[in-house]
Protein backbone atom coordinates (compact mmCIF):
# COMPACT_ATOMS: atom_id res chain seq x y z
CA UNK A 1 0.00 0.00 0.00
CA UNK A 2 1.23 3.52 -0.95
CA UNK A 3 0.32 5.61 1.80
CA UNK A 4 0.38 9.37 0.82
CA UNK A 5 -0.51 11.06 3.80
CA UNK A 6 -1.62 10.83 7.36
CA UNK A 7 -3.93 13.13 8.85
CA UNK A 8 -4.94 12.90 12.63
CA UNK A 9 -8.04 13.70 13.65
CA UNK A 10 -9.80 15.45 17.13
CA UNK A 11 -12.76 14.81 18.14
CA UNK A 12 -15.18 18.49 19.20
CA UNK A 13 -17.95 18.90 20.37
CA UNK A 14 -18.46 22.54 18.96
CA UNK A 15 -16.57 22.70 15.62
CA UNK A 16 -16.48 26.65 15.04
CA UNK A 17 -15.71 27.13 18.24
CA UNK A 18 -12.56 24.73 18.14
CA UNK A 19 -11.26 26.11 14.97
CA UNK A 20 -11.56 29.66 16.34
CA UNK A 21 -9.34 27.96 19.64
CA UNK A 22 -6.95 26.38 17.08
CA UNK A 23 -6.42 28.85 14.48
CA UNK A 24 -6.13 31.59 16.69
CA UNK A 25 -3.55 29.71 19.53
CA UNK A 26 -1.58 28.19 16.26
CA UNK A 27 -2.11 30.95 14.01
CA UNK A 28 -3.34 28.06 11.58
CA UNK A 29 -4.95 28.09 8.30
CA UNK A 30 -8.94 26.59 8.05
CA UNK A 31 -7.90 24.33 4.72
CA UNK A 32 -11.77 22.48 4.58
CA UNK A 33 -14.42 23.57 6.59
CA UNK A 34 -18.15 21.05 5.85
CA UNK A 35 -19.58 22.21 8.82
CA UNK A 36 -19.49 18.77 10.63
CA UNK A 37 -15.33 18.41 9.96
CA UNK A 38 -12.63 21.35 9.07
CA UNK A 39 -8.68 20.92 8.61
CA UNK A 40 -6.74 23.26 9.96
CA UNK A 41 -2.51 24.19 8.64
CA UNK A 42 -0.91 24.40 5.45
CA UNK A 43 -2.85 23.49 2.02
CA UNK A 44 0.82 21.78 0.98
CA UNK A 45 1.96 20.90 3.74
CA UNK A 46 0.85 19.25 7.22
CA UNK A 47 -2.42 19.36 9.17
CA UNK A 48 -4.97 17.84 11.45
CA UNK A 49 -8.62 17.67 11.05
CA UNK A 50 -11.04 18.61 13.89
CA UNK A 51 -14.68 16.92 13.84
CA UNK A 52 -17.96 16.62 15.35
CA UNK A 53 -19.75 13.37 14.07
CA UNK A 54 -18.84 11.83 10.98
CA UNK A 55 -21.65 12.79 8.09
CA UNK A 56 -22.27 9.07 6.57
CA UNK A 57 -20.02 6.95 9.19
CA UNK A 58 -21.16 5.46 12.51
CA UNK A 59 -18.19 6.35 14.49
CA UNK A 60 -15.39 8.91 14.25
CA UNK A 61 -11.82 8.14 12.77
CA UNK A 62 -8.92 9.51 15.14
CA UNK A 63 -6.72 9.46 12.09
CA UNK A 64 -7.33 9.05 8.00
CA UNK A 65 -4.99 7.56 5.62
CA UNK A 66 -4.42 8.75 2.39
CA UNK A 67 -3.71 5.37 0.15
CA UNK A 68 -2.83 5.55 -3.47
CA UNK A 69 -5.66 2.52 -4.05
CA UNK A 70 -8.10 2.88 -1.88
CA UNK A 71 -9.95 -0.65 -3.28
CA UNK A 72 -6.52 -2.73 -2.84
CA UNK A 73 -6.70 -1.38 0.53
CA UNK A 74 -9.95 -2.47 1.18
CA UNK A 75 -9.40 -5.88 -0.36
CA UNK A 76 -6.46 -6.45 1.72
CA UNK A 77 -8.36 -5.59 4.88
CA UNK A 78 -10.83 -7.81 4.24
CA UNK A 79 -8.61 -10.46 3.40
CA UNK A 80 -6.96 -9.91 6.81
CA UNK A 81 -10.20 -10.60 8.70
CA UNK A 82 -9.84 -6.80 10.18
CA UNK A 83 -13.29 -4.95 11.50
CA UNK A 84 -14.68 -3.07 8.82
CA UNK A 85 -16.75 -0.52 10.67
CA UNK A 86 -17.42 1.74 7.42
CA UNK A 87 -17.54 -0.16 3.98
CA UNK A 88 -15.93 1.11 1.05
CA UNK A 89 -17.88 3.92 -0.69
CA UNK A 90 -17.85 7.13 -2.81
CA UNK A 91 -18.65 10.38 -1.00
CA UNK A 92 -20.40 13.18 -2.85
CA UNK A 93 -17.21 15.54 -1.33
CA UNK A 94 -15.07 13.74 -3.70
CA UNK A 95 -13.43 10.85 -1.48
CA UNK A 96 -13.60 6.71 -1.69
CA UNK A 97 -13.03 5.56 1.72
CA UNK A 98 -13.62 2.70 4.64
CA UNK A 99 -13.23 2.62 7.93
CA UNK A 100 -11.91 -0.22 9.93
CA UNK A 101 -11.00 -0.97 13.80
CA UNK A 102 -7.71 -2.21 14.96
CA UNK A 103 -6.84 -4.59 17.39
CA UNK A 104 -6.65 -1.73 20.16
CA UNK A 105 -10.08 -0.51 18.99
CA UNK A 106 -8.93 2.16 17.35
CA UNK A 107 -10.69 3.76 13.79
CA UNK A 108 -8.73 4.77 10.99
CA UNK A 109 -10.18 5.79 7.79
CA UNK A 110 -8.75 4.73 4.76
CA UNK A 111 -9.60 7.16 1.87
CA UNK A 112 -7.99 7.57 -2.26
CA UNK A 113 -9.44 11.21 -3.55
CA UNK A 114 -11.34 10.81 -6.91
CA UNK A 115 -10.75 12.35 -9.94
C-alpha cells in the first residue's frame, strides 16, 4: 500500500468554536471547513482535522490515511479478517473511503481522492 498522507483527527464537540481555539492559539490556516469536519494548517503541507460526528459513518476516525488505491486497501483488509466498521464507498465531497477498527479498537479511515 502507498500511503500518501496521514492526517490525525480530534474529536469536538463545537466545531467553530474549536477552529476559532486552534487557528487563533496556532495561528493556523482553516484548509476544509463542511460544517461537521474542518482541517486546519498548510494546504501543501501538514495538518490535522477537527470533527464533530462523521456525516455518513457510525463512528469517528482519530486518524485518516491517504492510500494511493483505496480498493486494494480495502481488499487487503478484508482479506486480513480486520473490522470493517465503514464499507468502502464514494462520497459526494469527492473521497472513496472505509473505515476499519484495529486490534486496540482504534478507527482509521482509509480514503484515495477521486478524480
Amino acid at each position: 500500500m502507498d500511503l500518501i498522507r496521514a492526517v490525525p483527527i480530534l474529536t469536538v464537540a463545537n466545531l467553530d468554536e474549536a477552529i476559532e481555539r486552534h487557528s487563533r492559539l496556532l495561528g493556523l490556516d482553516v484548509i476544509m471547513n463542511h460544517g461537521w469536519v474542518a482541517f486546519l494548517g498548510a494546504a501543501d503541507g501538514p495538518h490535522f482535522g477537527l470533527m464533530t460526528a462523521d456525516a455518513t459513518a457510525p463512528e469517528n476516525p482519530v486518524m485518516s490515511l491517504e492510500v494511493a488505491d483505496v480498493d486494494a486497501a480495502y481488499a487487503s483488509a478484508r482479506e486480513t479478517g480486520i473490522e470493517i466498521v465503514h464499507p468502502l464507498q464514494n462520497e459526494e465531497w469527492g473521497v472513496r473511503r472505509f473505515f476499519f477498527r484495529d486490534a486496540d479498537g482504534t478507527v482509521v479511515n482509509v480514503l484515495s481522492h477521486r478524480s
